[in-house]
N, C-alpha and C. Protein backbone atom coordinates (compact mmCIF):
# COMPACT_ATOMS: atom_id res chain seq x y z
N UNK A 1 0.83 -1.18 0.00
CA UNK A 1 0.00 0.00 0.00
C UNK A 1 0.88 1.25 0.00
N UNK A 2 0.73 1.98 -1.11
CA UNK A 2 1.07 3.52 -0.70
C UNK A 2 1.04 4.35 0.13
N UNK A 3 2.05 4.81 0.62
CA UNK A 3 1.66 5.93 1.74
C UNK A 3 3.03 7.22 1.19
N UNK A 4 1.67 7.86 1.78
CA UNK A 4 2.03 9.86 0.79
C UNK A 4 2.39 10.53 2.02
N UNK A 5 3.73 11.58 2.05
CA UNK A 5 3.48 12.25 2.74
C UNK A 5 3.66 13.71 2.51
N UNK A 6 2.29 14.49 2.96
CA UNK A 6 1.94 15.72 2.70
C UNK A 6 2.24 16.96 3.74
N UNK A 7 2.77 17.94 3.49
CA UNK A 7 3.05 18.86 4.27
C UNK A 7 2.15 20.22 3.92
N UNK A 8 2.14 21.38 4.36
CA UNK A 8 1.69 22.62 4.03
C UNK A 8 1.89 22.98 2.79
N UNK A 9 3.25 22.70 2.66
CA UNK A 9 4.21 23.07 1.38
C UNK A 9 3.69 22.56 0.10
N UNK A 10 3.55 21.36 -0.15
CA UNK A 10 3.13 20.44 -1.12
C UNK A 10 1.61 20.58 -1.26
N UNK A 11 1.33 20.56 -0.20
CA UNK A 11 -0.27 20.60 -0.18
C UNK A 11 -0.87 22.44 -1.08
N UNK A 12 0.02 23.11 -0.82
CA UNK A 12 -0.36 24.56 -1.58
C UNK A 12 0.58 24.86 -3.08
N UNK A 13 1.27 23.60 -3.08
CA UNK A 13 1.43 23.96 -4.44
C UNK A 13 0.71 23.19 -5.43
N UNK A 14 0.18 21.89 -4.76
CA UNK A 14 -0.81 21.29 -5.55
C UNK A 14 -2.13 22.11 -6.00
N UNK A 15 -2.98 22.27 -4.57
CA UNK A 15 -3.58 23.48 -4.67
C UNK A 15 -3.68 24.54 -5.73
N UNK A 16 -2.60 25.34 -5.71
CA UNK A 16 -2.28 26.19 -6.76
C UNK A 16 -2.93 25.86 -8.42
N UNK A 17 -2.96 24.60 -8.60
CA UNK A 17 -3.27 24.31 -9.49
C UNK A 17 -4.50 23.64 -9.53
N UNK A 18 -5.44 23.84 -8.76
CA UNK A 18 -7.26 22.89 -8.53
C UNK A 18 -7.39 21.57 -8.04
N UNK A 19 -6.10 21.18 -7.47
CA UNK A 19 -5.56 19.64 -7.33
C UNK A 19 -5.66 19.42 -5.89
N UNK A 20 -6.26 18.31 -5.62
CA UNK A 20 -6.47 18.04 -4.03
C UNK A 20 -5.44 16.69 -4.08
N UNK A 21 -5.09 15.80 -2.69
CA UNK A 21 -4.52 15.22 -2.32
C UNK A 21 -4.74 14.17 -2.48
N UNK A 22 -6.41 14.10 -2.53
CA UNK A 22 -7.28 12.77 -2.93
C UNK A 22 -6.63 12.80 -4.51
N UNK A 23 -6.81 13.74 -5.13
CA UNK A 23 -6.57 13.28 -6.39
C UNK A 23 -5.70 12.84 -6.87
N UNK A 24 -4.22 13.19 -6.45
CA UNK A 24 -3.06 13.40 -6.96
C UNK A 24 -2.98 11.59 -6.69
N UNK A 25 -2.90 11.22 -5.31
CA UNK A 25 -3.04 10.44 -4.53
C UNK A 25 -3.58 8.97 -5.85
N UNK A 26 -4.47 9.33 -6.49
CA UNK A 26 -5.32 8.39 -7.13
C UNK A 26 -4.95 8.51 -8.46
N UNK A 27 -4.39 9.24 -9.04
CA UNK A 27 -3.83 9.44 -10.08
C UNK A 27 -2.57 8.56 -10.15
N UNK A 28 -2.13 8.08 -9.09
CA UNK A 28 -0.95 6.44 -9.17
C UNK A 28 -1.15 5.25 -9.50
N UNK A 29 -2.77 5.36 -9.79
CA UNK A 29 -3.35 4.28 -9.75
C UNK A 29 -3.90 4.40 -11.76
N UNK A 30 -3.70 5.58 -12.32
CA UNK A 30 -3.52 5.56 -13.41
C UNK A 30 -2.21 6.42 -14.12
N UNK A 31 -1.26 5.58 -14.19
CA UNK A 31 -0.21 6.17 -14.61
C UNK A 31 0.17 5.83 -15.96
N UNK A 32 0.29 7.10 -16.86
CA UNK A 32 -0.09 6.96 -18.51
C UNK A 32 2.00 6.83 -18.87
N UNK A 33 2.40 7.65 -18.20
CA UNK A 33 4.01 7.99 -18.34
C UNK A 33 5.16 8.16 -17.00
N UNK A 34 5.81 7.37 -17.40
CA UNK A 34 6.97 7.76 -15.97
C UNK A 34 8.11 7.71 -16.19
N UNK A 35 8.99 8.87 -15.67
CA UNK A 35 10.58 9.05 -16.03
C UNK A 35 11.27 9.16 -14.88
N UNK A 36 12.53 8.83 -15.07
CA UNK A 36 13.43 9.02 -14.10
C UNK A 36 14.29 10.16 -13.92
N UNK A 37 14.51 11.16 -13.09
CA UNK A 37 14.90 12.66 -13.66
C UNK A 37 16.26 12.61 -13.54
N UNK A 38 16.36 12.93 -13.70
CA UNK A 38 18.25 13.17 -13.26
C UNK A 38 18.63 13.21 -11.70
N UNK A 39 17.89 13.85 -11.07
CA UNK A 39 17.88 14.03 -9.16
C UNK A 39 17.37 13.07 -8.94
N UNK A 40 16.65 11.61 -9.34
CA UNK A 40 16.09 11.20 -8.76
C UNK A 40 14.86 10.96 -7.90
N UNK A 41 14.31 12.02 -8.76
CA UNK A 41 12.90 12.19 -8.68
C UNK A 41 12.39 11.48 -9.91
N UNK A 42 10.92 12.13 -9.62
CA UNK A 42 9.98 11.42 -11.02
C UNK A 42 9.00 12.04 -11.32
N UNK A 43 9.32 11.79 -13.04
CA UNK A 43 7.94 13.10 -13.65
C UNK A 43 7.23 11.71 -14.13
N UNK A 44 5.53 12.26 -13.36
CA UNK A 44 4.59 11.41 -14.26
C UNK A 44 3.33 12.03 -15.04
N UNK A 45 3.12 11.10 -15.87
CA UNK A 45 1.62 11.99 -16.44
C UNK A 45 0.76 10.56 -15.76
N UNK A 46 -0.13 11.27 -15.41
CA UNK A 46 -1.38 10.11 -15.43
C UNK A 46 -2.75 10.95 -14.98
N UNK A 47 -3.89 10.42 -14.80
CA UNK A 47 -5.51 10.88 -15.14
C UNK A 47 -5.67 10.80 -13.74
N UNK A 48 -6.39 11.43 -12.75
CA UNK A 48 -7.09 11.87 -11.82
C UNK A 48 -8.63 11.17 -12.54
N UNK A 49 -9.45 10.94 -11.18
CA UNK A 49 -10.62 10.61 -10.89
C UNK A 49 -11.44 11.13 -12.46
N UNK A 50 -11.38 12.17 -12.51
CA UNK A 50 -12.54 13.22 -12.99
C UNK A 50 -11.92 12.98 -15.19
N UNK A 51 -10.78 12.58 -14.71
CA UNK A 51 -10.40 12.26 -16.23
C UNK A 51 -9.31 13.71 -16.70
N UNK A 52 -8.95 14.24 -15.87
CA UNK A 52 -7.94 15.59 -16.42
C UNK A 52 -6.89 14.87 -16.39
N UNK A 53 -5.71 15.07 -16.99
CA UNK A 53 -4.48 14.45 -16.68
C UNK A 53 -3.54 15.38 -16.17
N UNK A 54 -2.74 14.92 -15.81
CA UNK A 54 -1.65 15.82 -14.75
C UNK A 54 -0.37 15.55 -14.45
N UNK A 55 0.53 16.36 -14.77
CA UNK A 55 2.02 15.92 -14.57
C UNK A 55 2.00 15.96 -12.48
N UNK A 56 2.94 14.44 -12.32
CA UNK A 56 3.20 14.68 -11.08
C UNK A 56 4.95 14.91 -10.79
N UNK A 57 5.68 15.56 -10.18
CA UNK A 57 6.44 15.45 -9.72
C UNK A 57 6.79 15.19 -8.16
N UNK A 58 7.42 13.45 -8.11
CA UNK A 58 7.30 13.33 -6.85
C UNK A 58 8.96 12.33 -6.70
N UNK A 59 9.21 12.33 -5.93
CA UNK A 59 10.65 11.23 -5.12
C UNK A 59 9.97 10.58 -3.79
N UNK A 60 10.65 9.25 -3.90
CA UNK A 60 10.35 8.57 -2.35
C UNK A 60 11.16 9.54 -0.89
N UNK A 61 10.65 9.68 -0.15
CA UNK A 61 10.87 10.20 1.10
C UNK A 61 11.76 9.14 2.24
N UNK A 62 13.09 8.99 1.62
CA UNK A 62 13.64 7.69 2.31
C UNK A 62 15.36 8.90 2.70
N UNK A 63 15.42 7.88 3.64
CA UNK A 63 16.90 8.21 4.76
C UNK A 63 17.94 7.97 3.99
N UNK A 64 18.71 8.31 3.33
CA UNK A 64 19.65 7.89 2.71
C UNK A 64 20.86 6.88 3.68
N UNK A 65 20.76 6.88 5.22
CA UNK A 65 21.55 6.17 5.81
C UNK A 65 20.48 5.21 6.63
N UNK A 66 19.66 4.87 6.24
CA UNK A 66 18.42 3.96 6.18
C UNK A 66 18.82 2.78 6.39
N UNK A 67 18.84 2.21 7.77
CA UNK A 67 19.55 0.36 7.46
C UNK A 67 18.66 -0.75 7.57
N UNK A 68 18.84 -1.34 6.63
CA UNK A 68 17.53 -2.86 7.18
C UNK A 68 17.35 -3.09 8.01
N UNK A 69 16.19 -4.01 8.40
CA UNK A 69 16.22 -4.54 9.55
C UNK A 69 17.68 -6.16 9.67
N UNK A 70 16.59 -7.23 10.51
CA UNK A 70 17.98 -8.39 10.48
C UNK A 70 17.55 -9.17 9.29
N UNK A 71 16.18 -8.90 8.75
CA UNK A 71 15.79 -9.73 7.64
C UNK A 71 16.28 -9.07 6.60
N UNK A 72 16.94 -7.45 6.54
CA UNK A 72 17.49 -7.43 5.62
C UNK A 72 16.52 -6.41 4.63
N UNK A 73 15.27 -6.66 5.45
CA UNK A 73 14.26 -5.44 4.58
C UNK A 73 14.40 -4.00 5.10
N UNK A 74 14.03 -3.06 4.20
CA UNK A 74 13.67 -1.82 4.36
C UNK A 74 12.07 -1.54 4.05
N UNK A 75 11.47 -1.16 5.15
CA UNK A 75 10.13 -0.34 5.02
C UNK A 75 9.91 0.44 3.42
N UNK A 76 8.98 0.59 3.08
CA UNK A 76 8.70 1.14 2.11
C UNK A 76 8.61 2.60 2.53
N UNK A 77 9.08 3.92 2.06
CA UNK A 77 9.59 4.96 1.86
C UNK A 77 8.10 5.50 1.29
N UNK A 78 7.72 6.62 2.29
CA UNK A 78 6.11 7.60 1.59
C UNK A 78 6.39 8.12 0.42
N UNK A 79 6.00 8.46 0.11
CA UNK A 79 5.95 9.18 -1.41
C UNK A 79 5.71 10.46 -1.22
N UNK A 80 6.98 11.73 -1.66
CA UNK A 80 6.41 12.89 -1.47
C UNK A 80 6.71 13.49 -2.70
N UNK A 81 5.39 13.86 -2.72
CA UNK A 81 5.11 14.78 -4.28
C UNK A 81 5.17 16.12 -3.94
N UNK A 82 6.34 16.62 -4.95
CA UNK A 82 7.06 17.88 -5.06
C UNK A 82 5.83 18.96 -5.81
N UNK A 83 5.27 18.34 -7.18
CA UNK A 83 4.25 19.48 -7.18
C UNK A 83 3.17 18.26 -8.04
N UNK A 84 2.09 18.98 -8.15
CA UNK A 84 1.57 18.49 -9.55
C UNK A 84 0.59 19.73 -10.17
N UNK A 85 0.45 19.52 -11.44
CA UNK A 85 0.12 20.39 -12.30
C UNK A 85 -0.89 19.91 -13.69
């Protein structure tokens, strides 16, 4: 399961553009295009609920000195989306 994490910041630049959290959020669940950026982020296009499509820019929200556990796994990392538009 996905998990997003949203701040003031993100949350008003989505905003900015008619975009709620629900949407952006659900728009992973239709993803038309995805790239890998150079930073290590990611530009996507994909469709929101209502059928608009929308570039997302988002990177996983992970520790870079992040250590497994003894099994060797790492937790899955929230997803924080930088903007969408």
């Amino acid at each position: 399961m996905r998990r997003f994490k949203w701040i003031e910041w993100n949350l008003g630049k989505i905003a900015a553009h008619s975009l709620s959290a629900e949407e952006v959020e659900a728009a992973f669940d239709r993803v038309l295009q995805l790239d890998e950026r150079d930073d290590g982020s990611f530009r996507m296009l994909a469709e929101v609920p209502s059928g608009r499509r929308i570039w997302v820019i988002w990177r996983y929200d992970r520790d870079p000195d992040e250590v497994p556990d003894v099994f060797g796994e790492v937790e899955d990392a929230p997803i924080f989306v930088v903007t969408a538009y």
